[in-house]
N, C-alpha and C. Protein backbone atom coordinates (compact mmCIF):
# COMPACT_ATOMS: atom_id res chain seq x y z
N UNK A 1 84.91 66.31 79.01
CA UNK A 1 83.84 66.35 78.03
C UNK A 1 83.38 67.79 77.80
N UNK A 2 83.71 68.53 78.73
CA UNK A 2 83.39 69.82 78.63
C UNK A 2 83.98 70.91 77.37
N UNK A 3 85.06 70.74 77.65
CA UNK A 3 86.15 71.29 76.88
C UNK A 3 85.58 70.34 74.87
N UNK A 4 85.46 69.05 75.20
CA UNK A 4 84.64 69.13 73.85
C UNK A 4 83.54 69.60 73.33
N UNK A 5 82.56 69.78 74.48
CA UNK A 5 81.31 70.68 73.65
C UNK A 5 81.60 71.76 73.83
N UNK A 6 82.72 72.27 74.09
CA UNK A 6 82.75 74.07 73.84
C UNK A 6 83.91 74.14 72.55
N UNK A 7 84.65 73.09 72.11
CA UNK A 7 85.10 72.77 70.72
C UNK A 7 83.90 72.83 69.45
N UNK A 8 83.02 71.89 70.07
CA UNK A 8 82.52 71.52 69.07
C UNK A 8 81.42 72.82 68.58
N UNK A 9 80.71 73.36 69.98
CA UNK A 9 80.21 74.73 69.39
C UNK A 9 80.90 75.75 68.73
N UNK A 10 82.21 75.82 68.60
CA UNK A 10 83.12 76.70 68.18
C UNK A 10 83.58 76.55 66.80
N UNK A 11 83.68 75.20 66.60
CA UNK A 11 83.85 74.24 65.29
C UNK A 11 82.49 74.45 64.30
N UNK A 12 81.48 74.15 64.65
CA UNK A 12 80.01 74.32 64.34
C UNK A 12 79.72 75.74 64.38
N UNK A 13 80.36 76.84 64.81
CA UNK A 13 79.60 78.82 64.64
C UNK A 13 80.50 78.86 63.81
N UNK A 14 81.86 78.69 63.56
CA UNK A 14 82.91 79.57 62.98
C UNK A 14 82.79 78.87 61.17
N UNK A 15 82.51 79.71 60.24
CA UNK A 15 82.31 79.97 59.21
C UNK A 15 83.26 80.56 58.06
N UNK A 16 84.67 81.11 58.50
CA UNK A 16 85.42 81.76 58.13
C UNK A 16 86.74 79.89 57.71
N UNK A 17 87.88 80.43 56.24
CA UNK A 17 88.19 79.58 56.33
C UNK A 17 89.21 79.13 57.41
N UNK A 18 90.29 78.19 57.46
CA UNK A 18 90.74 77.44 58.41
C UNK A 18 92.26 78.44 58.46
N UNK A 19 92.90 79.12 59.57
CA UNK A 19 93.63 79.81 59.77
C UNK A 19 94.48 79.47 60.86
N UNK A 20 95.44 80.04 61.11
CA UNK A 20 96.75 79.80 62.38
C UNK A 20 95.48 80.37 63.92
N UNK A 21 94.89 81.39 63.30
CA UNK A 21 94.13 81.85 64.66
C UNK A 21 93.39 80.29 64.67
N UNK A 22 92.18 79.55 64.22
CA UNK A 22 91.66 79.08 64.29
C UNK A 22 92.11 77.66 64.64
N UNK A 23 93.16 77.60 64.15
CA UNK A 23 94.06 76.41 64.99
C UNK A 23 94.39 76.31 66.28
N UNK A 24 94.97 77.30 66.48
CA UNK A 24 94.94 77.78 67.82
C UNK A 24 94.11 77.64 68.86
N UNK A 25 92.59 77.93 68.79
CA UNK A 25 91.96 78.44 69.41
C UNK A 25 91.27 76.66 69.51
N UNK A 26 91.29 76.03 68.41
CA UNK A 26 90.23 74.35 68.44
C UNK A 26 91.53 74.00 69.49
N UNK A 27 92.79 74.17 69.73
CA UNK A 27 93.54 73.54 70.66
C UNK A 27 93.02 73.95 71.90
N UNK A 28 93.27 75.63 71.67
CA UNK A 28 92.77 75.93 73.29
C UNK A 28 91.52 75.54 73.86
N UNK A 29 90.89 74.98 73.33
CA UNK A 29 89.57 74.46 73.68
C UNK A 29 90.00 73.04 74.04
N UNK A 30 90.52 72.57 73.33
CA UNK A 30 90.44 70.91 73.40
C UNK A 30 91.22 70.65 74.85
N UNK A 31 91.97 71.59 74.98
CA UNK A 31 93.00 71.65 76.05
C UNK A 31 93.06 72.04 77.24
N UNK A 32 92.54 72.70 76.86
CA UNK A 32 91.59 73.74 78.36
C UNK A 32 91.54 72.36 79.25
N UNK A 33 92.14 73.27 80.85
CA UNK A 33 91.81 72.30 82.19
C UNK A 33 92.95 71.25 81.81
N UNK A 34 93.28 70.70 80.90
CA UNK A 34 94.50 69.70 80.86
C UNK A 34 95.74 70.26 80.60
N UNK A 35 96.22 71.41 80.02
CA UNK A 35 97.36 72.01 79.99
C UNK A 35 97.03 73.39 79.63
N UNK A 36 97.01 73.97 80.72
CA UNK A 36 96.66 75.73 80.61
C UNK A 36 97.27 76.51 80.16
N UNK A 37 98.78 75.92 80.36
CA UNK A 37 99.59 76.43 80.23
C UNK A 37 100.64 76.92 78.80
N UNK A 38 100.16 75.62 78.20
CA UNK A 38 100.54 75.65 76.53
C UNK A 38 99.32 75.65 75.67
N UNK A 39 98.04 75.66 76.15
CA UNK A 39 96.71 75.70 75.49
C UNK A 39 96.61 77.13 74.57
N UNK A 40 96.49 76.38 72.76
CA UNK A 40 96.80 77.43 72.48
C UNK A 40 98.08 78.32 71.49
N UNK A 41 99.11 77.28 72.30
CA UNK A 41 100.29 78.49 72.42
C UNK A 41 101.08 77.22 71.47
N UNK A 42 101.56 77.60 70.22
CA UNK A 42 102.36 76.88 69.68
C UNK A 42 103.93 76.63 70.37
N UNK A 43 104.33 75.23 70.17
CA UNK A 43 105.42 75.15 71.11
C UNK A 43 106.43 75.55 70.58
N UNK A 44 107.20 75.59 72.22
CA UNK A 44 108.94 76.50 71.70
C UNK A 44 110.31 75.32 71.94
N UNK A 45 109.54 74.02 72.15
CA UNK A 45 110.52 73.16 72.19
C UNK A 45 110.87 72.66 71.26
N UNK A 46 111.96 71.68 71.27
CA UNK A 46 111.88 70.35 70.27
C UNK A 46 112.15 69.01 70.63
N UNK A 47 111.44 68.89 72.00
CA UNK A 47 111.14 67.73 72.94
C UNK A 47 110.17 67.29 72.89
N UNK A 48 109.34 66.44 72.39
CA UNK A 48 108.28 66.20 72.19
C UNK A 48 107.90 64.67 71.68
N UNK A 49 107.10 64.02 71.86
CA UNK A 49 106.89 62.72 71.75
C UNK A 49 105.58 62.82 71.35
N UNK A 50 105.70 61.78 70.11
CA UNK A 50 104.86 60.99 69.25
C UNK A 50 104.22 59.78 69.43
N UNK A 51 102.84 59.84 69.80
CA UNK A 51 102.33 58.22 70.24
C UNK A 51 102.28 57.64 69.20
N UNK A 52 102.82 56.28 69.02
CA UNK A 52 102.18 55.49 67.73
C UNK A 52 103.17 55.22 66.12
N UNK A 53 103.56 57.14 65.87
CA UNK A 53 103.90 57.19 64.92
C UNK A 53 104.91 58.09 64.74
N UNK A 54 106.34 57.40 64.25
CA UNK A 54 107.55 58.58 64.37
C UNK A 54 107.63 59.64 63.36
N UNK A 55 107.43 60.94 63.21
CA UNK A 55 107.74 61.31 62.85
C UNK A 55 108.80 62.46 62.52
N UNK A 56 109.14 63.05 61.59
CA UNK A 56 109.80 64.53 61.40
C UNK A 56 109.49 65.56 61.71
N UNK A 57 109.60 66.74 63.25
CA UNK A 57 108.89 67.42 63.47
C UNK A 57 109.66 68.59 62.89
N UNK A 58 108.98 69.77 62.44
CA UNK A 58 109.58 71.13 62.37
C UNK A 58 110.02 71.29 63.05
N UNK A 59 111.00 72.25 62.96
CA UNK A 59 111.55 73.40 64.37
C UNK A 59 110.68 73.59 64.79
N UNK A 60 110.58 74.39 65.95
CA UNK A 60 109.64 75.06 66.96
C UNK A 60 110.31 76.46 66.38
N UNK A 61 111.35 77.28 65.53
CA UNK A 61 111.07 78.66 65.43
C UNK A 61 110.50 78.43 63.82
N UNK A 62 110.40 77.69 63.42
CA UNK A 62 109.67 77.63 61.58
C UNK A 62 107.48 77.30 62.10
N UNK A 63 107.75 76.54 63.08
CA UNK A 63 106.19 75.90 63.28
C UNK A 63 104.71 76.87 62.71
N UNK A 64 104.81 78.39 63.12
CA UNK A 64 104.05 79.16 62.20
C UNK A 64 103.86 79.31 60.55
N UNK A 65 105.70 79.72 60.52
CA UNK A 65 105.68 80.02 59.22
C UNK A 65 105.37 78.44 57.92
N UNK A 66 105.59 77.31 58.52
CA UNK A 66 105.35 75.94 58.14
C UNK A 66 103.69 75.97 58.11
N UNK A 67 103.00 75.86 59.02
CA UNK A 67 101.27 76.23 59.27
C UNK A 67 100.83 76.61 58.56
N UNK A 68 101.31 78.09 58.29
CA UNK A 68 101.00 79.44 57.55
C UNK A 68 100.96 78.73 55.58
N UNK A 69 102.36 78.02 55.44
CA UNK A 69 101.92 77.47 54.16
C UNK A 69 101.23 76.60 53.56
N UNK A 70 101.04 75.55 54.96
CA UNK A 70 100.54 74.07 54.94
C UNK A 70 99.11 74.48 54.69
N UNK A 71 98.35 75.73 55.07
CA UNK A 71 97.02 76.37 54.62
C UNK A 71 96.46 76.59 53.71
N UNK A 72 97.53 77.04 53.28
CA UNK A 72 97.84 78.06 52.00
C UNK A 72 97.54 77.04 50.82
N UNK A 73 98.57 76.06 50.92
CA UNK A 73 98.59 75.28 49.86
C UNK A 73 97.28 74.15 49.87
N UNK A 74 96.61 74.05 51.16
CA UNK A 74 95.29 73.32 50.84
C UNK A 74 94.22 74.52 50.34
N UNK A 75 94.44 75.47 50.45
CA UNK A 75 93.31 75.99 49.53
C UNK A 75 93.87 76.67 48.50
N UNK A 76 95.27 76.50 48.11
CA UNK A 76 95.61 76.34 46.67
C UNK A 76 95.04 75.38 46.16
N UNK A 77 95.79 73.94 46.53
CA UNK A 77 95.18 73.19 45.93
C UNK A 77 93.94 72.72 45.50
N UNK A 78 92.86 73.33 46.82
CA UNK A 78 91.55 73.29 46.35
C UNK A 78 90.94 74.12 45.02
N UNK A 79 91.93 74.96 45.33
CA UNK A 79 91.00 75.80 43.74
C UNK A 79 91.81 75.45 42.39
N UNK A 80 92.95 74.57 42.82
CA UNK A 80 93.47 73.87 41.27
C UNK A 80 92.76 73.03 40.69
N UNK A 81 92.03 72.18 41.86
CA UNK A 81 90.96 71.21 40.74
C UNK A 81 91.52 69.76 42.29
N UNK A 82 92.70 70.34 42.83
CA UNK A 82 92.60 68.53 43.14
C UNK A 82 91.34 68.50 44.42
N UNK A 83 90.87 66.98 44.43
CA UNK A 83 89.78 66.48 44.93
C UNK A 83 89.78 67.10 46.70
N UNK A 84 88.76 67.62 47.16
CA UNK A 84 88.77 68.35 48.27
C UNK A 84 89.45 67.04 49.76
N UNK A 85 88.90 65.84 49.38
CA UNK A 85 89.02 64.90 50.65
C UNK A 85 90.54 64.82 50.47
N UNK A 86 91.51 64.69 48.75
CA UNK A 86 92.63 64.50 49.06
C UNK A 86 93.47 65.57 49.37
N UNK A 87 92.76 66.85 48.82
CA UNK A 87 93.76 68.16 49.97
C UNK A 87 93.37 68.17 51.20
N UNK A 88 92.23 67.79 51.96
CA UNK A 88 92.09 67.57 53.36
C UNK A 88 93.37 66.44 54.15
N UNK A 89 93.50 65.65 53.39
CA UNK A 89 94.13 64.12 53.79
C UNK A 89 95.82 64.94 54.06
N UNK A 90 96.00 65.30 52.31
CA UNK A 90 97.37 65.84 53.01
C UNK A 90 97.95 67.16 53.35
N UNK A 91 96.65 68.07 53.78
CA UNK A 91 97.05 69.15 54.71
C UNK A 91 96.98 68.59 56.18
N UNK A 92 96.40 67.46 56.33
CA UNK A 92 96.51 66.67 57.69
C UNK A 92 97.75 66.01 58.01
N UNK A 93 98.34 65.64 56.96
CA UNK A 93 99.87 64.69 57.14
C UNK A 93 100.85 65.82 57.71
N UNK A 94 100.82 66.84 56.57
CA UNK A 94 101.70 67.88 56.91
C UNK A 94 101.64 68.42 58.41
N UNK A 95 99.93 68.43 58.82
CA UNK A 95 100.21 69.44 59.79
C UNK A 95 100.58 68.49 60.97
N UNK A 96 100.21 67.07 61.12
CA UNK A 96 101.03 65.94 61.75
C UNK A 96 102.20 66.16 61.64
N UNK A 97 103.15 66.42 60.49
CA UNK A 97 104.34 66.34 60.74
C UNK A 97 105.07 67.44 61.38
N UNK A 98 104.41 68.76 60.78
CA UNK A 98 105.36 70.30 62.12
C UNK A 98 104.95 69.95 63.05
N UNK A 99 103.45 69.59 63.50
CA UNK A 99 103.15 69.26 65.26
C UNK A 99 103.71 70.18 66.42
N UNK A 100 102.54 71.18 65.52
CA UNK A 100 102.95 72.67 66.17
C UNK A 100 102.97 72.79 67.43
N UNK A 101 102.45 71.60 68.51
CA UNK A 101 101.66 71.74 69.68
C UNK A 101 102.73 70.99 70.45
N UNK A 102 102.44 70.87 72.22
CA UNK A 102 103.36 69.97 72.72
C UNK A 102 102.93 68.87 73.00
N UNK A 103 101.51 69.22 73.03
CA UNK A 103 100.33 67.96 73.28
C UNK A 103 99.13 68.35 72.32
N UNK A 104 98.38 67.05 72.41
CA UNK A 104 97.20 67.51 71.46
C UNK A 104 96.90 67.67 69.73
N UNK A 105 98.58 67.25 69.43
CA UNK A 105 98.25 67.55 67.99
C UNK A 105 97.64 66.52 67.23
N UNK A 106 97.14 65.53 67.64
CA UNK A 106 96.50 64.24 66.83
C UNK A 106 95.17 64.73 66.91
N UNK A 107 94.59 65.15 68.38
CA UNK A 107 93.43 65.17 68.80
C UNK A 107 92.90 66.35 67.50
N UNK A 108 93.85 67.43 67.78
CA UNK A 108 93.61 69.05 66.84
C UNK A 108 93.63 68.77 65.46
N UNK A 109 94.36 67.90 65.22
CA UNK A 109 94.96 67.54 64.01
C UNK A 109 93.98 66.80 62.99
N UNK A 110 92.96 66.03 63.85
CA UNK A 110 92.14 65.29 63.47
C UNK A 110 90.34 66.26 62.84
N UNK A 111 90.90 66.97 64.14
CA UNK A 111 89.67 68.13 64.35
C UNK A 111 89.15 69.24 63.10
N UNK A 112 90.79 69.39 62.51
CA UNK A 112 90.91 70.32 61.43
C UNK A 112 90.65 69.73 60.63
N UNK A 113 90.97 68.21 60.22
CA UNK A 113 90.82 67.81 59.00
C UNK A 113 89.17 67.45 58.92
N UNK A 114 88.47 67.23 60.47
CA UNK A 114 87.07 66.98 59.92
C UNK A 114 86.05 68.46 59.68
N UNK A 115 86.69 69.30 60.31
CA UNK A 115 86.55 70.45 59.48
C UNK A 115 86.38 71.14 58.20
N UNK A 116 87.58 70.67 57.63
CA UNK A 116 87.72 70.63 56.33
C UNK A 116 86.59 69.32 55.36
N UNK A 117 86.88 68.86 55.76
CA UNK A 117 85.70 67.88 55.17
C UNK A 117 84.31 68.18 55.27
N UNK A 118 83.88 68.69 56.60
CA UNK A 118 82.76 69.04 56.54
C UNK A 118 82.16 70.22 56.07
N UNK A 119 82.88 71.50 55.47
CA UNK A 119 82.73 72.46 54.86
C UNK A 119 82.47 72.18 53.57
N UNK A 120 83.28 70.85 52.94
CA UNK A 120 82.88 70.32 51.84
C UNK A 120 82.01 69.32 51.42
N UNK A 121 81.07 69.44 52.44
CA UNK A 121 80.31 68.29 53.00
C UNK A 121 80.30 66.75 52.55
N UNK A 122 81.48 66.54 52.75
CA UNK A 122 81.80 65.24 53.54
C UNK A 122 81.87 64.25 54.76
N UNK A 123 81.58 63.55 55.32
CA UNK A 123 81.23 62.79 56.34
C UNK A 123 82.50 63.40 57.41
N UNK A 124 82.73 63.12 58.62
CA UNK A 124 83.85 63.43 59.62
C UNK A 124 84.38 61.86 58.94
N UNK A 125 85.96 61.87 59.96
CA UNK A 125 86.33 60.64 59.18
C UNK A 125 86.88 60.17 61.19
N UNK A 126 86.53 59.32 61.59
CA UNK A 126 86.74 58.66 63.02
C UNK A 126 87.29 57.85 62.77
N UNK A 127 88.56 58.10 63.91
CA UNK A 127 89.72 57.31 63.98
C UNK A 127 89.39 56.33 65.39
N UNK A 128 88.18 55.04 65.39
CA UNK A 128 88.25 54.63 66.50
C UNK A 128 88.72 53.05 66.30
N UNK A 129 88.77 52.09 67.46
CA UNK A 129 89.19 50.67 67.11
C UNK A 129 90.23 50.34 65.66
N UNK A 130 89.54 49.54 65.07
CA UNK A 130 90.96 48.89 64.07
C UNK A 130 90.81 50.08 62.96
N UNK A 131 90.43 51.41 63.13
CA UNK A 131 90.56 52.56 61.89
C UNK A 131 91.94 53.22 62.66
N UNK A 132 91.51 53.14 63.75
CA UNK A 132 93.12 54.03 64.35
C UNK A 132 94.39 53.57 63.94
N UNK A 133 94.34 51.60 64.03
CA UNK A 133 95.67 51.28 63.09
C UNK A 133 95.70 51.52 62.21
N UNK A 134 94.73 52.01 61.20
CA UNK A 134 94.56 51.82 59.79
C UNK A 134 95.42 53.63 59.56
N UNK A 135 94.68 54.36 60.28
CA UNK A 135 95.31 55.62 60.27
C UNK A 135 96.91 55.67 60.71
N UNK A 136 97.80 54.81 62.01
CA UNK A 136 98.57 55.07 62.06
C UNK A 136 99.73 54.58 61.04
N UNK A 137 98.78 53.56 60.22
CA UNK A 137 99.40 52.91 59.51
C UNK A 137 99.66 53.41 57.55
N UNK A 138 98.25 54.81 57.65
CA UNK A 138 98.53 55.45 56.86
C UNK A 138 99.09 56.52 56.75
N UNK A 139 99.56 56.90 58.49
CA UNK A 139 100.54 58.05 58.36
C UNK A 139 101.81 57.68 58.12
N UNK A 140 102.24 56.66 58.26
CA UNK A 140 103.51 55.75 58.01
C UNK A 140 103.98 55.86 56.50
N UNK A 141 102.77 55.58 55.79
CA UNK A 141 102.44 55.79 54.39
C UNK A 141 103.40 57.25 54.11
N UNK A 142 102.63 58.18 54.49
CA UNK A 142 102.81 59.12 54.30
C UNK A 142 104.18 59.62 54.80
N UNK A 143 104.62 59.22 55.63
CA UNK A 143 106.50 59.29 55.97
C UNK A 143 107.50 58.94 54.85
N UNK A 144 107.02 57.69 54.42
CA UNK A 144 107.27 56.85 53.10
C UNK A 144 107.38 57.66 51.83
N UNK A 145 106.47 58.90 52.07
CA UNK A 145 106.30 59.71 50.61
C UNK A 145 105.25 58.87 49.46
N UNK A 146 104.72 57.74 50.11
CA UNK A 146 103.42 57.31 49.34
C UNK A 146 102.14 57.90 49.53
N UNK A 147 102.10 59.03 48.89
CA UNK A 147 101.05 60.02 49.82
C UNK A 147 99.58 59.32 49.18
N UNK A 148 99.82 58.99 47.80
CA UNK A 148 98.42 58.46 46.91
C UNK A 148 98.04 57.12 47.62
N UNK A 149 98.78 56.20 48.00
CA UNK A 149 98.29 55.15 48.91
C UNK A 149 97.62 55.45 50.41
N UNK A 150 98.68 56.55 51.18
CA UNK A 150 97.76 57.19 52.33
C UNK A 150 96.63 57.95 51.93
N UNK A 151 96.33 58.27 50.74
CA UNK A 151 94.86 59.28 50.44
C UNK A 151 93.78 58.06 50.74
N UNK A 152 94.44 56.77 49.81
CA UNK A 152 93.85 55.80 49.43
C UNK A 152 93.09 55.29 50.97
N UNK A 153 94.13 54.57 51.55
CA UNK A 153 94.14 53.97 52.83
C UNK A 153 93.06 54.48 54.15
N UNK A 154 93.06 56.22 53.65
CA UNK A 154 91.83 57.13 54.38
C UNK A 154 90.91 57.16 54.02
N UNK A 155 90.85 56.51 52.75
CA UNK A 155 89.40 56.49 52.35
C UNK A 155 88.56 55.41 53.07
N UNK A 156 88.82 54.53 53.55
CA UNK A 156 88.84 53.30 53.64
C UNK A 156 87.66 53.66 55.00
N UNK A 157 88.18 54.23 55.43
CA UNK A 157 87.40 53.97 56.98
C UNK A 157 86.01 54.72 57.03
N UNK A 158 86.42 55.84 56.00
CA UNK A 158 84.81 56.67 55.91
C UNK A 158 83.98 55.75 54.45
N UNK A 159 84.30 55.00 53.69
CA UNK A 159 83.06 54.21 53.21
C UNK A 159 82.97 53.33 54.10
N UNK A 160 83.87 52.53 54.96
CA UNK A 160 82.98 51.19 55.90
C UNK A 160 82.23 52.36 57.13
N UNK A 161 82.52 53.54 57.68
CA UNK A 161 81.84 54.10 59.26
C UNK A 161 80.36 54.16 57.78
N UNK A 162 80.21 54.67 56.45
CA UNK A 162 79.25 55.22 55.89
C UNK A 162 78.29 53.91 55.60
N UNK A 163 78.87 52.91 55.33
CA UNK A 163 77.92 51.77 54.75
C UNK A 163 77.40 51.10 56.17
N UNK A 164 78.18 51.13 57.28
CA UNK A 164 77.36 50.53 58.94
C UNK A 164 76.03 51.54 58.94
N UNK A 165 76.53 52.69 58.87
CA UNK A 165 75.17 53.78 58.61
C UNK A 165 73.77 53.12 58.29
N UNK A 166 74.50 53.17 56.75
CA UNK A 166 73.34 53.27 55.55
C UNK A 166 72.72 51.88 56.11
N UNK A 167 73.67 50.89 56.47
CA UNK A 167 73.05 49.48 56.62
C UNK A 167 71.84 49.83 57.80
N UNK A 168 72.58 50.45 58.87
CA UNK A 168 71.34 50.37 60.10
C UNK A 168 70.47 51.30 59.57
N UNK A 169 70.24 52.55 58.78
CA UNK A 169 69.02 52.66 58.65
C UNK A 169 68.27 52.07 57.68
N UNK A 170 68.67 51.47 56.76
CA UNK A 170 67.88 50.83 55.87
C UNK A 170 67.25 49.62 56.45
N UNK A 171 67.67 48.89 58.04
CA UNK A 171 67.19 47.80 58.23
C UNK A 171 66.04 48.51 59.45
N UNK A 172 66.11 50.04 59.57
CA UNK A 172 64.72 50.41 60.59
C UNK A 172 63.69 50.39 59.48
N UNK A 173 64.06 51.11 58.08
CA UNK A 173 62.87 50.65 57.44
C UNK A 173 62.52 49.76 56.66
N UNK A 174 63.42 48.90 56.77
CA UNK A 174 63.17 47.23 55.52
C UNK A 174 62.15 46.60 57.53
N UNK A 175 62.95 46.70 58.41
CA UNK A 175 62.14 46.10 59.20
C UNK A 175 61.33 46.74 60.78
N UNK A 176 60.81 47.67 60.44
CA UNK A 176 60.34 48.90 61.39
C UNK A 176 59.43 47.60 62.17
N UNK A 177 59.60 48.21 63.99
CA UNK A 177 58.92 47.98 64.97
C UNK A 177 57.27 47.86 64.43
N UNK A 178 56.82 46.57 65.04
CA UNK A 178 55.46 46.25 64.12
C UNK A 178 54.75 46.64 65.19
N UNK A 179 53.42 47.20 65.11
CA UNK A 179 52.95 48.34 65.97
C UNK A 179 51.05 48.25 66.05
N UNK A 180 50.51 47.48 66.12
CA UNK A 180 49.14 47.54 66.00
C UNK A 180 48.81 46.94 64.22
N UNK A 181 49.74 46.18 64.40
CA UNK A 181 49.58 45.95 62.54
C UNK A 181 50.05 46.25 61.56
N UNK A 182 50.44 47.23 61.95
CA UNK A 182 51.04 47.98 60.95
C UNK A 182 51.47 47.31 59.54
N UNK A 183 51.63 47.95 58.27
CA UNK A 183 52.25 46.62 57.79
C UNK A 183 54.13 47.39 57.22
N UNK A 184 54.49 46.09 56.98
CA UNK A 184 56.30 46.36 56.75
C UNK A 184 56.46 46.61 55.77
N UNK A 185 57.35 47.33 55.28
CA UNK A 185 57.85 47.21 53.57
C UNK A 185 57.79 45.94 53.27
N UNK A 186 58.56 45.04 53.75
CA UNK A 186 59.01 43.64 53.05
C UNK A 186 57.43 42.90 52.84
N UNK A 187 56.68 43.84 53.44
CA UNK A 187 55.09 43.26 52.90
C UNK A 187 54.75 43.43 51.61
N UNK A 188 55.62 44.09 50.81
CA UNK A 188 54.92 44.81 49.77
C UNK A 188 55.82 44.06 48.50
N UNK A 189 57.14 43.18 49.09
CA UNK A 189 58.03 42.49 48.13
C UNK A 189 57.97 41.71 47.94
């Protein structure tokens, strides 16, 4: 847990846009104490295993120069006009697929893209319970080359995490703790 709140303060100060250093460094954090040894350090293998979801990894001698464009082209694309959540979505597929790391790249992978979202202030997008199938099932998508159905498919999980939200706070004040009398909204309907 440690190693995440020294992510997340790092994620939360850094202001500059999203770079190979900065990739780097949300790993070496996330990683720290669990692999010291590659924390950080883009890998030099091409041994590597995929939980969940098979994909096409880069070389390990292209993995920078692949990064380096996969960047590039989300903030191309951001200043062409296309929609910020769907250049977030598939600078995330891409960087799933080089999986620059030997470990950690879902965790990092996930990290960057709520990054990116949240600079554009958009909600984080959490991959927990039946959203994680939904995600592994939209990176599949995205193997497929149906990238507009995986944009689609990601949307999915940040309006239902947004409407559980909106629902629980709208029911503290449709039905707020009654308190010496107080009176309720629904008094007034």
């Amino acid at each position: 847990m440690d190693n995440f709140n020294k992510f997340i303060r790092y994620r939360n100060s850094y202001k500059k846009k999203v770079s190979l250093d900065f990739v780097r460094n949300m790993h070496a954090l996330i990683m720290d104490n669990i692999d010291i040894e590659s924390a950080g350090t883009f890998r030099r293998t091409e041994d590597v295993n995929i939980a969940g979801c098979s994909m096409g990894l880069a070389p390990a001698a292209v993995i920078e120069k692949e990064l380096a464009e996969a960047i590039m082209e989300y903030y191309s694309d951001m200043k062409g006009g296309r929609h910020p959540f769907e250049s977030a979505i598939l600078f995330h597929y891409r960087f799933e697929a080089i999986h620059p790391f030997t470990d950690g790249n879902g965790r990092v992978g996930r990290e960057v893209l709520n990054f990116m979202l949240m600079k554009e202030r958009f909600p984080k997008l959490l991959f927990l319970g039946k959203d994680r199938e939904l995600y592994i099932k939209a990176l599949k998508l995205g193997n497929e080359g149906r990238m507009g159905e995986m944009v689609s498919l990601l949307a999915e999980p940040i309006l239902s995490q947004r409407m559980d939200i909106l629902v629980k706070n709208l029911e503290r004040v449709i039905e707020p703790p009654v308190k010496g009398g107080q009176m309720r909204l629904t008094d007034f309907m």
